[in-house]
Protein backbone atom coordinates (compact mmCIF):
# COMPACT_ATOMS: atom_id res chain seq x y z
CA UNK A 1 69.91 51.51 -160.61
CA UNK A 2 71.37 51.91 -156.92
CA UNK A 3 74.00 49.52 -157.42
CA UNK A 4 75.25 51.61 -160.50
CA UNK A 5 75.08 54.60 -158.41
CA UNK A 6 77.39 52.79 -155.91
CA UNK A 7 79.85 51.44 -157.57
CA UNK A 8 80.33 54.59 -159.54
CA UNK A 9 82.16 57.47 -158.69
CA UNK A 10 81.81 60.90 -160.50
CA UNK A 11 84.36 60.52 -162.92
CA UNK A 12 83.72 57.01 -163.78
CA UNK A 13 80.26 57.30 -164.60
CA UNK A 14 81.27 60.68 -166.81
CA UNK A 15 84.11 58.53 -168.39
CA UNK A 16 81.30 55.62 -169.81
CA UNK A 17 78.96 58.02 -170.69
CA UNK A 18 81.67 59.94 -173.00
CA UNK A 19 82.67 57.15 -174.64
CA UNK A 20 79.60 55.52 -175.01
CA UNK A 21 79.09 57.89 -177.98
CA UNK A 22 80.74 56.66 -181.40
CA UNK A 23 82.49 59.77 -182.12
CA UNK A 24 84.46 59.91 -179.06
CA UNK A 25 85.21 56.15 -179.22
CA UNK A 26 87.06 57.20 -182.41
CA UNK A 27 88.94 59.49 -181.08
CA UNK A 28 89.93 57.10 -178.44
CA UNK A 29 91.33 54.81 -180.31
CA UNK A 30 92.76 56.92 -182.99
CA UNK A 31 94.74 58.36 -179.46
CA UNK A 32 95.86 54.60 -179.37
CA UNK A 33 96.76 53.75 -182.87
CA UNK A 34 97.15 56.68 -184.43
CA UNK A 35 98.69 54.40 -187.60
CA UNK A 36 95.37 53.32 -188.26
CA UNK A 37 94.22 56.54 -190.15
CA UNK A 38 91.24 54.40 -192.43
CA UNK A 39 89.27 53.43 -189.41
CA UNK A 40 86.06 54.96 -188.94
CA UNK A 41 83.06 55.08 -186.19
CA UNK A 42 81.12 53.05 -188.18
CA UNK A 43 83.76 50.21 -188.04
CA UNK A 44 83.48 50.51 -183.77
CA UNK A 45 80.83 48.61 -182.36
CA UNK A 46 80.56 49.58 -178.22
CA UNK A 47 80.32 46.43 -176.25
CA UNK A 48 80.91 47.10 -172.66
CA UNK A 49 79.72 44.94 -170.16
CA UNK A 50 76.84 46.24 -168.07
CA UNK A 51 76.99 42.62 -165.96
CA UNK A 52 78.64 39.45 -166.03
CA UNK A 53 76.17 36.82 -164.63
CA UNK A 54 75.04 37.93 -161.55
CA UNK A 55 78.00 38.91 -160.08
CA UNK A 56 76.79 42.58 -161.02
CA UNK A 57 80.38 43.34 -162.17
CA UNK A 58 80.31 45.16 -165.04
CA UNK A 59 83.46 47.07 -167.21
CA UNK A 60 84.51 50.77 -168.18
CA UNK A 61 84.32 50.40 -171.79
CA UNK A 62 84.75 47.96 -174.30
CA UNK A 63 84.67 48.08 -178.24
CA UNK A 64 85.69 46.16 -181.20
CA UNK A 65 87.12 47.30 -184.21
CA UNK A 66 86.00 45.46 -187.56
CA UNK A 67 85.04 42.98 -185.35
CA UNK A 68 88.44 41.71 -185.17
CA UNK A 69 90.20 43.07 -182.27
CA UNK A 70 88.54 44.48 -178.71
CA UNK A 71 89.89 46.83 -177.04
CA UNK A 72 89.04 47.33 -173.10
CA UNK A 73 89.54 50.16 -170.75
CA UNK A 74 89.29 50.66 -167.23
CA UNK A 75 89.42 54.42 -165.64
CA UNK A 76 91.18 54.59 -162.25
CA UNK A 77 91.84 56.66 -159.76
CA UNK A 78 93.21 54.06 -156.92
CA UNK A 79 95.84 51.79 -158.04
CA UNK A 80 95.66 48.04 -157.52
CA UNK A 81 97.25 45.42 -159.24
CA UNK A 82 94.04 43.23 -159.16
CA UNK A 83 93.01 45.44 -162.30
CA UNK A 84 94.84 42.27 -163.97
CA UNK A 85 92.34 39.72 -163.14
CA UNK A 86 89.60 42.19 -163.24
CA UNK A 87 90.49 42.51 -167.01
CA UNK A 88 90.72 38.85 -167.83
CA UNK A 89 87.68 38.60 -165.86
CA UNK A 90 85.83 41.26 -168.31
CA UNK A 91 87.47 39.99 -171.51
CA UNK A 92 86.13 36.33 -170.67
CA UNK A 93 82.92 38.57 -170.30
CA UNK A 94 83.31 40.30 -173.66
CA UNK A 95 84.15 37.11 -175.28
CA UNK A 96 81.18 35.01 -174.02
CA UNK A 97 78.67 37.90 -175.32
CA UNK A 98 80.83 37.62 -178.76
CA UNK A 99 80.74 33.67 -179.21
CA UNK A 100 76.72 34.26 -178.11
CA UNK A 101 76.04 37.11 -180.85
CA UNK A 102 77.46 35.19 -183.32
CA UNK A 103 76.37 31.68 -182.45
CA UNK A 104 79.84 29.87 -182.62
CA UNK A 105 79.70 26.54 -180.76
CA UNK A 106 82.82 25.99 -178.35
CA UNK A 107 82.12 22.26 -178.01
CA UNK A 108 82.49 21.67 -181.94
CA UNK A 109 85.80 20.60 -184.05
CA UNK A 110 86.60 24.06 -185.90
CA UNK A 111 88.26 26.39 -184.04
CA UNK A 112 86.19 29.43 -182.89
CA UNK A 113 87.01 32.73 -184.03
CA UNK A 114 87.04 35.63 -181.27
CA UNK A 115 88.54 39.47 -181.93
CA UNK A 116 92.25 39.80 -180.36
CA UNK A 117 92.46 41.76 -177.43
CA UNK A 118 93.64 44.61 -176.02
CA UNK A 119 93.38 45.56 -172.13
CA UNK A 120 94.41 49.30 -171.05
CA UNK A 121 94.13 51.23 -167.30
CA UNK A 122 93.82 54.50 -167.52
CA UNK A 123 95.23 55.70 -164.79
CA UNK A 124 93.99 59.41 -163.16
CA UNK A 125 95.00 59.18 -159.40
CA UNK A 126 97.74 61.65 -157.42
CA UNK A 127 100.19 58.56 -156.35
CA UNK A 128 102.87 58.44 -158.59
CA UNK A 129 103.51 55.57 -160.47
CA UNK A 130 105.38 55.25 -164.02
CA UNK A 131 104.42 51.32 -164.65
CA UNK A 132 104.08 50.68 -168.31
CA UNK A 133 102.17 47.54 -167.84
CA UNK A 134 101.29 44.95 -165.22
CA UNK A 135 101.00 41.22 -165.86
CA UNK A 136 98.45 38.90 -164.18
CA UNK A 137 101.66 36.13 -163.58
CA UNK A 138 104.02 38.95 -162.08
CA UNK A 139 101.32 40.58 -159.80
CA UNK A 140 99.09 37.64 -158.32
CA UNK A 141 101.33 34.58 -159.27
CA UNK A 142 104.99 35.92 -158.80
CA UNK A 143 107.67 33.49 -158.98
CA UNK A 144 105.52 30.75 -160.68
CA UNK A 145 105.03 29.54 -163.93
CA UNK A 146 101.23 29.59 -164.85
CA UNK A 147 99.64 28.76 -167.70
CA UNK A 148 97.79 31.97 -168.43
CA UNK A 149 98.54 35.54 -168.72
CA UNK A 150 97.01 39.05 -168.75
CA UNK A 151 99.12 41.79 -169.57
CA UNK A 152 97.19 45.64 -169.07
CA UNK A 153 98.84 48.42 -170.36
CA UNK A 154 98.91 51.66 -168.10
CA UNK A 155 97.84 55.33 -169.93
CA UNK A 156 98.48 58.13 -167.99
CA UNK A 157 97.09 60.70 -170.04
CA UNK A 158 97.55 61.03 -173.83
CA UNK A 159 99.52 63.62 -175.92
CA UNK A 160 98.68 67.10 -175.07
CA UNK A 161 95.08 68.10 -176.32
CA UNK A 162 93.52 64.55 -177.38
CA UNK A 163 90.96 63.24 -175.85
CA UNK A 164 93.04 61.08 -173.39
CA UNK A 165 94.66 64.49 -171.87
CA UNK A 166 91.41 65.99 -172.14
CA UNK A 167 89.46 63.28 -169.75
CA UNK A 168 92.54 63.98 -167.37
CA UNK A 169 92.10 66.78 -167.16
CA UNK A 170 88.75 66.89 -166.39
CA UNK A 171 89.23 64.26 -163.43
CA UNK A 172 92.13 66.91 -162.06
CA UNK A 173 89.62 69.71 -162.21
CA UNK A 174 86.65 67.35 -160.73
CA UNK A 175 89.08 66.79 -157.54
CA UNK A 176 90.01 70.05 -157.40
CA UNK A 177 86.61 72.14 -157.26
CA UNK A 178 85.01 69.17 -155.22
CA UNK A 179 88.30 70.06 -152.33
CA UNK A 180 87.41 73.28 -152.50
CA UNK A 181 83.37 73.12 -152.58
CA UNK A 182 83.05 69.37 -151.32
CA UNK A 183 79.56 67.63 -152.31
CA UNK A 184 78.21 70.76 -153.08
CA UNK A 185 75.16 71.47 -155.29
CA UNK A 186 76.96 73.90 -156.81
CA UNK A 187 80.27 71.82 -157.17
CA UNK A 188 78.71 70.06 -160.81
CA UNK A 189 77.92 73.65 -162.69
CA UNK A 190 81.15 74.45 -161.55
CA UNK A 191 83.09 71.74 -163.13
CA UNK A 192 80.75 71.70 -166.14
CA UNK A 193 81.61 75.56 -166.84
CA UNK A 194 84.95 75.30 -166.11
CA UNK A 195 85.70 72.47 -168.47
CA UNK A 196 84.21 74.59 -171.21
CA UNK A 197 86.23 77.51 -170.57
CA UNK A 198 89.27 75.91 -170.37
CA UNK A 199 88.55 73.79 -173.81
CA UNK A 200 88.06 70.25 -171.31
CA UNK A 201 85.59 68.02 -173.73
CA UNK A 202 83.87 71.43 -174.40
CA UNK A 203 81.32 69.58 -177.32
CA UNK A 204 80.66 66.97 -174.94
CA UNK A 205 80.06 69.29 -171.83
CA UNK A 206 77.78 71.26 -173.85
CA UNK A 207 75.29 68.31 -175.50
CA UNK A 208 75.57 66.60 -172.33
CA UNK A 209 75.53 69.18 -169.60
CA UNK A 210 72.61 69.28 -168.34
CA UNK A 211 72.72 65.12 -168.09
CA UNK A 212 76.48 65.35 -166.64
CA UNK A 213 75.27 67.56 -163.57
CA UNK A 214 72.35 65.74 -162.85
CA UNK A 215 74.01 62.43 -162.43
CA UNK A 216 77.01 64.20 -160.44
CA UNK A 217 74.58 66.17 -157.82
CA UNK A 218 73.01 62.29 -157.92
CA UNK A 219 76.10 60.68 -156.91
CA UNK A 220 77.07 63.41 -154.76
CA UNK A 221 74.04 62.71 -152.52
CA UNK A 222 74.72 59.16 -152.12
CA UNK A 223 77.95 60.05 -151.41
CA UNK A 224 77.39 62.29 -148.85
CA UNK A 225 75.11 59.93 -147.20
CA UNK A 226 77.52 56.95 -147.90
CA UNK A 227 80.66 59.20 -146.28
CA UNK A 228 78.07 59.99 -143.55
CA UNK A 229 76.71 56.76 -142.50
CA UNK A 230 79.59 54.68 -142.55
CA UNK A 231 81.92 57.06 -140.59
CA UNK A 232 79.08 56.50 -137.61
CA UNK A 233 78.66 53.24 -138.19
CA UNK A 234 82.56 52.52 -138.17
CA UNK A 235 83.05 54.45 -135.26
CA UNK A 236 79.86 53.25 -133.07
CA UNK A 237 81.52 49.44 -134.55
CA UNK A 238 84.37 50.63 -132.48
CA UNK A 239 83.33 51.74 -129.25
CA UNK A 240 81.49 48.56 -129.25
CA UNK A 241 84.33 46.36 -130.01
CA UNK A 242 86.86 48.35 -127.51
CA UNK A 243 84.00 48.24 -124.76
CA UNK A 244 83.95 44.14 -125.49
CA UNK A 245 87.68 44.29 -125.93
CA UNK A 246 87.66 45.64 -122.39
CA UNK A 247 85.30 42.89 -120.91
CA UNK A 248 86.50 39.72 -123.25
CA UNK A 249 89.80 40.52 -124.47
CA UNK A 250 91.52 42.43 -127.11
CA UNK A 251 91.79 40.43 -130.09
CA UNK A 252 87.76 39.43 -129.32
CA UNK A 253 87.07 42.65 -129.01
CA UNK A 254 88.34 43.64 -132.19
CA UNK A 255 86.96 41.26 -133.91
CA UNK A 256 83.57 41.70 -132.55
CA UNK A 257 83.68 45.52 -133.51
CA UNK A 258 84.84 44.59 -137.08
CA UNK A 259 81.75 42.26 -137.31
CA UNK A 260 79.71 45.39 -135.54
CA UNK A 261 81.24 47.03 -138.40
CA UNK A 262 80.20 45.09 -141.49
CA UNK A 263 77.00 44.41 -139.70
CA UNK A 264 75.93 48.36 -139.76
CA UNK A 265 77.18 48.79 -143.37
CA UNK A 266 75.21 45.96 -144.45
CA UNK A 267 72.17 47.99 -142.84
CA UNK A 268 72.63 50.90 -144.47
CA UNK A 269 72.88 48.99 -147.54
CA UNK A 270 69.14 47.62 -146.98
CA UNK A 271 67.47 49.96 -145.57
CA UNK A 272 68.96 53.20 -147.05
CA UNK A 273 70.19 51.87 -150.42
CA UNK A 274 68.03 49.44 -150.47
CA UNK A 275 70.78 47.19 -152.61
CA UNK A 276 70.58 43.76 -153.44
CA UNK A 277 73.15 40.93 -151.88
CA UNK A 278 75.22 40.54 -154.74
CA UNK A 279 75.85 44.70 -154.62
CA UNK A 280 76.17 44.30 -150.46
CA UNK A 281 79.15 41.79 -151.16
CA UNK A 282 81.20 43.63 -153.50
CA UNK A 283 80.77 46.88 -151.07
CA UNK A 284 82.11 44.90 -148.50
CA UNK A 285 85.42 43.49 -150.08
CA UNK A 286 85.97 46.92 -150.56
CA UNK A 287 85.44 48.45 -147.41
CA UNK A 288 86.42 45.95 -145.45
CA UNK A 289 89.30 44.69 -147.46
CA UNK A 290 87.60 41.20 -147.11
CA UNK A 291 88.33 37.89 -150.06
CA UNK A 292 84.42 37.21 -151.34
CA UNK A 293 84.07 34.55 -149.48
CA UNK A 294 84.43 36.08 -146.24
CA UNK A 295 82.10 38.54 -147.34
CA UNK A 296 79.64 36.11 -148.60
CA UNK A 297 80.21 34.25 -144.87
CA UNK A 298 79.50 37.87 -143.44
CA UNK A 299 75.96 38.67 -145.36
CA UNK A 300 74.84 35.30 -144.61
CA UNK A 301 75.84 35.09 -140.71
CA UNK A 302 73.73 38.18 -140.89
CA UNK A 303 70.69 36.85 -142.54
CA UNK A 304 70.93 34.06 -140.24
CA UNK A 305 72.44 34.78 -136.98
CA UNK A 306 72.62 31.07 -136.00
CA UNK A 307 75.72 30.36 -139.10
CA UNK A 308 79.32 30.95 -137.75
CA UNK A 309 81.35 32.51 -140.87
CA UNK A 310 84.93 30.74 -140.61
């Protein structure tokens, strides 16, 4: 789907894929409880969220483990703090699809019975951090007492060799060949060789290869064309706001080149994506560092030039 292809980097869509599969899912979790030396991959059950609603959001990985605990966990390479609410957001998810699968009725008198969770970031990007955890009330709600909490635990890569290190790794060596190669055809086999000859997921590269480059040289594409596209249209958004700027005012002018802006993302979302609204809004919070319902305000002022968004 093109909203999947989005939304995705490289490394993120290589990180679901690997532990999509059972075995590595195993070794996941025996990397975070190691104590826990009965489990087995039979006792996993992969539940990761490919929407919620029709927001189109969707999560990194979730599974449960005898059906009594969930585990979730998001791979980034930018840090934000909003990963907190993100998380409660997908283990509300996870927890509606449980309470569904097993038909337990929320509106009854016996208490429902839902697997106890546990939210990790694994975190892969070059600023340094050394955070051991962020909490929902500390991050979005500081100073106030509210009653609900989130609290993610950060992973920066696991002890040397297990799988954790390994996926790392192979983020460290994705950045590095695509700096020196960029969006390269190429740049895929590269990483896919080198991986293997360093001992990087080397099973996984090779039963998966072929599958790993062809979604990379995918994303790649749209990336290029992304990168492409919105430098011009950011750039022809400013002319045209410094050329009203000039004629109206600054702050007008600004303001109409930000709203030149959004509008020429939004049309290379349609016409060269061809995405649907929901996937329009979410790229927009993100490029434009807009709250939803600007965003929302934005897509429909387009749609319908006669709406003011406030």
């Amino acid at each position: 789907m093109n909203e999947v292809k989005v939304k995705r980097n490289a490394a993120a869509t290589v990180f679901s894929d690997l532990f999509s599969f059972p075995k590595y899912q195993l070794q996941i979790y025996h990397a975070l409880h190691p104590e826990d030396t009965d489990i087995t991959a039979e006792q996993l059950a992969n539940v990761t969220l490919s929407s919620i609603l029709v927001t189109g959001i969707y999560n990194d990985l979730g599974f449960t483990v005898r059906d009594k605990r969930i585990i979730l966990i998001e791979a980034q390479s930018t840090w934000s703090v909003n990963i907190t609410y993100r998380c409660l957001e997908y283990l509300l998810g996870e927890w509606k699809q449980h309470l569904s699968r097993t038909e337990q009725n929320i509106y009854g008198k016996k208490a429902v019975r839902l697997p106890s969770p546990e939210l990790y970031v694994l975190y892969t990007g070059e600023e340094p951090h050394n955070e051991t955890e962020l909490k929902l009330s500390r991050e979005i709600f500081p100073g106030q007492d509210i009653p609900v909490e989130a609290v993610v635990k950060i992973l920066y890569r696991g002890k040397r060799g297990d799988i954790l290190d390994q996926y790392v790794r192979f983020t460290e060596i994705l950045r590095e060949t695509i700096r020196e190669n960029g969006y390269d055809a190429s740049t895929a086999e590269k990483v896919v060789n080198r991986c293997i000859r360093e001992n990087i997921l080397t099973d996984y590269m090779k039963e998966r290869g072929a599958e790993i480059m062809a979604a990379m040289l995918d994303i790649f594409d749209q990336e290029k064309v992304w990168d492409m596209a919105l430098k011009a249209e950011r750039r022809e958004g400013r002319e045209e706001g410094i050329e009203k700027g000039r004629e109206e005012g600054r702050e007008k002018g600004r303001e109409e080149g930000r709203e030149e802006g959004a509008a020429g993302i939004i049309r290379i979302c349609r016409q060269m994506m061809h995405l649907d609204d929901q996937a329009i809004i979410q790229i927009l919070m993100k490029e434009m560092n807009l709250p939803q319902n600007r965003a929302v305000a934005i897509l429909s002022n387009y749609d319908h030039p006669s709406s003011n968004p406030d």
